[in-house]
N, C-alpha and C. Protein backbone atom coordinates (compact mmCIF):
# COMPACT_ATOMS: atom_id res chain seq x y z
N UNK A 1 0.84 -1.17 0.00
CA UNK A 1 0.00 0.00 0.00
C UNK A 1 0.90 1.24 0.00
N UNK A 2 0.81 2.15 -0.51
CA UNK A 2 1.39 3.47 -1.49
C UNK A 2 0.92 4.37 -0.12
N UNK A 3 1.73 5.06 0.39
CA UNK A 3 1.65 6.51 0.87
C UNK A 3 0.94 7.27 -0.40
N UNK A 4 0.51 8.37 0.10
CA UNK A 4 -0.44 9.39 -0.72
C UNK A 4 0.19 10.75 0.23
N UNK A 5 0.75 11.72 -0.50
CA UNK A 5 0.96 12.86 -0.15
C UNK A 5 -0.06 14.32 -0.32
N UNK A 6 -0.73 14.63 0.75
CA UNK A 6 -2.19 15.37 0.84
C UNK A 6 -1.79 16.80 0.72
N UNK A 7 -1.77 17.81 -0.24
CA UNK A 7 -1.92 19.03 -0.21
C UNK A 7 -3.02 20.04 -0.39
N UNK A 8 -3.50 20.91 0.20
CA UNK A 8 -4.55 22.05 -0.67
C UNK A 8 -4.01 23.10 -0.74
N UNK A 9 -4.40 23.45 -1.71
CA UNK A 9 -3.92 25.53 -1.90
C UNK A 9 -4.96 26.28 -1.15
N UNK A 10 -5.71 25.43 0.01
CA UNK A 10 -7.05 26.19 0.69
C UNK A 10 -5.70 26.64 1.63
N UNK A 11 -4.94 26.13 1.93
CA UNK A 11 -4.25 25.88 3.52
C UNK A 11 -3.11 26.93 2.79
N UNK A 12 -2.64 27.28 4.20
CA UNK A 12 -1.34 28.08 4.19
C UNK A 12 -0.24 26.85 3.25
N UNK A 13 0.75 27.48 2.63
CA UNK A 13 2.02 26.92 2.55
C UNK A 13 2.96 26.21 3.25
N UNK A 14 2.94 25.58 3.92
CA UNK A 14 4.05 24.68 4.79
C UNK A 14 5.26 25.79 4.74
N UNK A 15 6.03 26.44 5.74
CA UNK A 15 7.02 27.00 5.68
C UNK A 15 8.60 26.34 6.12
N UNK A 16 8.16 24.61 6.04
CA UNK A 16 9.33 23.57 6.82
C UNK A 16 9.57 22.92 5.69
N UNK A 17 9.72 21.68 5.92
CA UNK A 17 10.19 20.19 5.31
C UNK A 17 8.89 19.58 5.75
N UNK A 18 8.15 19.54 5.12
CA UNK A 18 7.16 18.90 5.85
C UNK A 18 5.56 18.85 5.11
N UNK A 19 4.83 17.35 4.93
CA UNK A 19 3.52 17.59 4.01
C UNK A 19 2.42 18.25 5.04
N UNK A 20 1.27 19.12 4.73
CA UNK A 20 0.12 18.72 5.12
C UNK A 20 -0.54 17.62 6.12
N UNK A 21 -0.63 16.77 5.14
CA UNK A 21 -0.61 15.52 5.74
C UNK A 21 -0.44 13.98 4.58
N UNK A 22 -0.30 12.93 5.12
CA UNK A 22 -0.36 12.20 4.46
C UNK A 22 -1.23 10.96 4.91
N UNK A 23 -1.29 10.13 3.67
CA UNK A 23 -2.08 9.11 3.80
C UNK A 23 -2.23 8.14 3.18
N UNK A 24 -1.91 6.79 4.30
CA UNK A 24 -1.40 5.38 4.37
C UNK A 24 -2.87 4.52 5.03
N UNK A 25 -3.31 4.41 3.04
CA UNK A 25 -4.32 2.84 3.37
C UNK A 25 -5.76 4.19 4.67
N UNK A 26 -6.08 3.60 5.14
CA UNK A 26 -7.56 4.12 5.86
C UNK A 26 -6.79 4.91 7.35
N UNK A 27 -5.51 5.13 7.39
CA UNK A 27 -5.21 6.23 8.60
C UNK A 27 -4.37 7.79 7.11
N UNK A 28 -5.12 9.06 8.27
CA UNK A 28 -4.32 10.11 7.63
C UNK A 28 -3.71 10.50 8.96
N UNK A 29 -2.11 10.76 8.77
CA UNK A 29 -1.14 11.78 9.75
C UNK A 29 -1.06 12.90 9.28
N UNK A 30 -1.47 13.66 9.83
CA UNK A 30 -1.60 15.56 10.38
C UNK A 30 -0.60 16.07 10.32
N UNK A 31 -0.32 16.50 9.95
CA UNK A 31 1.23 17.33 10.76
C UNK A 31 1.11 18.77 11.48
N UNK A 32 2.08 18.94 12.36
CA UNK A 32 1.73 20.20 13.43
C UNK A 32 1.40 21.44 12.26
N UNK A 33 -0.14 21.52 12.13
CA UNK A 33 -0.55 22.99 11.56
C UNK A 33 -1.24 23.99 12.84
N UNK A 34 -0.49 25.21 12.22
CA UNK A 34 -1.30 26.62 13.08
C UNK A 34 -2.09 27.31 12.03
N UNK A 35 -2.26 28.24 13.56
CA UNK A 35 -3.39 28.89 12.95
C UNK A 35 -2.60 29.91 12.38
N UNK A 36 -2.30 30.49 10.95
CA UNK A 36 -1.18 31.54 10.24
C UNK A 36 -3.12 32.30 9.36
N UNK A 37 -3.12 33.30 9.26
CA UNK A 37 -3.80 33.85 8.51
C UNK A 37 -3.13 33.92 7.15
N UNK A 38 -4.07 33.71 6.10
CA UNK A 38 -2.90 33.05 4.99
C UNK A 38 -2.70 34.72 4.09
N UNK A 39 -3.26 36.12 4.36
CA UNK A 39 -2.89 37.19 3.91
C UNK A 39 -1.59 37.84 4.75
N UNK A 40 -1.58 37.47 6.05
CA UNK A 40 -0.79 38.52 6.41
C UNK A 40 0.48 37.28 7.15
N UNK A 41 0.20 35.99 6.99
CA UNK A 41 1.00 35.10 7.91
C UNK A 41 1.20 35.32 9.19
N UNK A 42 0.63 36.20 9.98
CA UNK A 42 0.71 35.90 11.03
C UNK A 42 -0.30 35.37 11.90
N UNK A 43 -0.02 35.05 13.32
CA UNK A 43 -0.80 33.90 14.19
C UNK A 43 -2.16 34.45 14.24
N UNK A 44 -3.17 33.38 14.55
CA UNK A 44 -4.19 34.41 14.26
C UNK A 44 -5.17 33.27 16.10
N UNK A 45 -5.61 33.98 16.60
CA UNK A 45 -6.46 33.82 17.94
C UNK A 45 -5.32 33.56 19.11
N UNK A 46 -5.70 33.53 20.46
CA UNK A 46 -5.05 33.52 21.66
C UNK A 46 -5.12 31.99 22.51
N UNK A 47 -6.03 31.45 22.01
CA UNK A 47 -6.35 30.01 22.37
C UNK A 47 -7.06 29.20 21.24
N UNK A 48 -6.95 27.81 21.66
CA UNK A 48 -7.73 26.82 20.87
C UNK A 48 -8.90 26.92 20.24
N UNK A 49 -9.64 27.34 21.16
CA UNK A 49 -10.99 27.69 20.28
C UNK A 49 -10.85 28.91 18.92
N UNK A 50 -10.65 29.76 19.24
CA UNK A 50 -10.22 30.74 18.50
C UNK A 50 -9.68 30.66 17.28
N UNK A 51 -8.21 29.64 17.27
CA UNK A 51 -7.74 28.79 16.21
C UNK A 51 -8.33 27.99 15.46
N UNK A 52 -9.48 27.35 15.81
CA UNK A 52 -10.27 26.33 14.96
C UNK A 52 -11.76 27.00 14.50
């Protein structure tokens, strides 16, 4: 079973080494995303809720 490498152009740009996420067979891994406002890149809320 083939890894699948997951991108959208909805989402900020990855600014690391690093996918979105990927996905192996019926599990997807996440990778650490924030909350970046994708006009101005910077952080955007003060807590969790806020971020999502």
């Amino acid at each position: 079973m083939a890894m699948q490498i997951v991108h959208t152009p909805q989402a900020p740009a990855p600014i690391g080494p690093y996918s979105q996420a990927v996905r192996h067979g019926d599990l997807l891994y996440i990778s650490g995303q924030i909350a970046l406002d994708p006009q101005t890149g910077s952080l955007v809320g003060e807590n969790v809720k806020e971020e999502t």
